[in-house]
Protein backbone atom coordinates (compact mmCIF):
# COMPACT_ATOMS: atom_id res chain seq x y z
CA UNK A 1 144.61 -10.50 -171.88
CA UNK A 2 147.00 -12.22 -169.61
CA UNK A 3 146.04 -16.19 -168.97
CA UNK A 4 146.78 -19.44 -168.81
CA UNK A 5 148.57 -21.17 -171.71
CA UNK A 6 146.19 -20.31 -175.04
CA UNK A 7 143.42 -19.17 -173.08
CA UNK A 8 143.61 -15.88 -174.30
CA UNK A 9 143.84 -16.35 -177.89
CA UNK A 10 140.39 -18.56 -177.70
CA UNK A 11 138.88 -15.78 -175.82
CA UNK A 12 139.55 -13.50 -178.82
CA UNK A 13 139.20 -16.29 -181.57
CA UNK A 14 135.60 -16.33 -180.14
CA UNK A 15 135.00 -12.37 -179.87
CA UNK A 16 136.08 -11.81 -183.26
CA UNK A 17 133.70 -14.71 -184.85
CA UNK A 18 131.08 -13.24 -182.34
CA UNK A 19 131.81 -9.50 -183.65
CA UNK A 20 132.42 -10.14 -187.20
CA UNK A 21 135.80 -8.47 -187.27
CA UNK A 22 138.73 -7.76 -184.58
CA UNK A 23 138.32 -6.02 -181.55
CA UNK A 24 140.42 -2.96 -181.71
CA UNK A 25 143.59 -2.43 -179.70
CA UNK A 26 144.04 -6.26 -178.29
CA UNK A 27 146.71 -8.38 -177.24
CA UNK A 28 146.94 -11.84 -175.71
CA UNK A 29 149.82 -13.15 -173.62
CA UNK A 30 150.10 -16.71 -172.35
CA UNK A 31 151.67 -17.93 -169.18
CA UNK A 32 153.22 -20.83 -167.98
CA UNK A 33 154.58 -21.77 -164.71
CA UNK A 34 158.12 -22.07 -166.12
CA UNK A 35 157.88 -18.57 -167.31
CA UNK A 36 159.92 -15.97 -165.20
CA UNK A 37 157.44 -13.40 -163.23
CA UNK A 38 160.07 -10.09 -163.97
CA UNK A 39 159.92 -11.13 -167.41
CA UNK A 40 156.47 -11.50 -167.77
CA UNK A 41 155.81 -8.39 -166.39
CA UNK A 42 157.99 -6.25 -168.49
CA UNK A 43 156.62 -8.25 -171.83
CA UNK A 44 153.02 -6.94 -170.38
CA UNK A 45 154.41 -3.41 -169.81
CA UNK A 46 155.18 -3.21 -173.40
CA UNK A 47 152.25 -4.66 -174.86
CA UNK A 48 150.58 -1.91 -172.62
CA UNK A 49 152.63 0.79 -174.17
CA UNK A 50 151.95 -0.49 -177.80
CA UNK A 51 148.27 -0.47 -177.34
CA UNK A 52 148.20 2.73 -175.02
CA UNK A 53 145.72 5.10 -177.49
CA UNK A 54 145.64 7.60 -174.70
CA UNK A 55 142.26 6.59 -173.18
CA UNK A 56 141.92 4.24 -170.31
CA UNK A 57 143.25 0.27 -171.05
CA UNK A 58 141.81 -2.65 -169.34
CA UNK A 59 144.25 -5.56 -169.00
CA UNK A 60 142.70 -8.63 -168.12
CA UNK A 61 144.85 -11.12 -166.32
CA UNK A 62 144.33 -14.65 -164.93
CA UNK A 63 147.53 -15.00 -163.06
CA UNK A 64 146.19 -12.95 -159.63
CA UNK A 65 149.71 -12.49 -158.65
CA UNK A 66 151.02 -11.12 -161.87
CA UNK A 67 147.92 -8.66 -162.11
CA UNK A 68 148.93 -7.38 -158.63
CA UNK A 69 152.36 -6.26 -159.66
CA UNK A 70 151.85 -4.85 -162.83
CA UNK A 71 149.45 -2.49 -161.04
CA UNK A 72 151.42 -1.64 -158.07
């Protein structure tokens, strides 16, 4: 999950407590607005790769703009 500041890692603080254990193949990046967009993007690209188990990956982002670009 991309989002804003710790976003993210409350999202999956509250999916593991919900599940009982950790969801399998996440990752959680914040953002801030000092934060460089061509940076960001490769950091995403490689979290991408280190999840990638060969079957489709969702990746969730706030940003709108960022989410754009990683996908185009």
């Amino acid at each position: 999950m991309v989002t804003h500041g710790s976003i993210g890692e409350s999202l999956l603080a509250s999916a593991k407590q919900i599940l009982n254990s950790e969801p399998p193949l996440t990752a959680t990046l914040g953002v801030s607005r000092s934060d460089d967009p061509e940076d960001l993007i490769l950091r995403v690209k490689r979290l991408l790769k280190q999840l990638d188990a060969g079957s489709p990956c969702c990746c969730a982002c706030s940003p709108a703009a960022m989410a754009r670009r990683i996908y185009h």
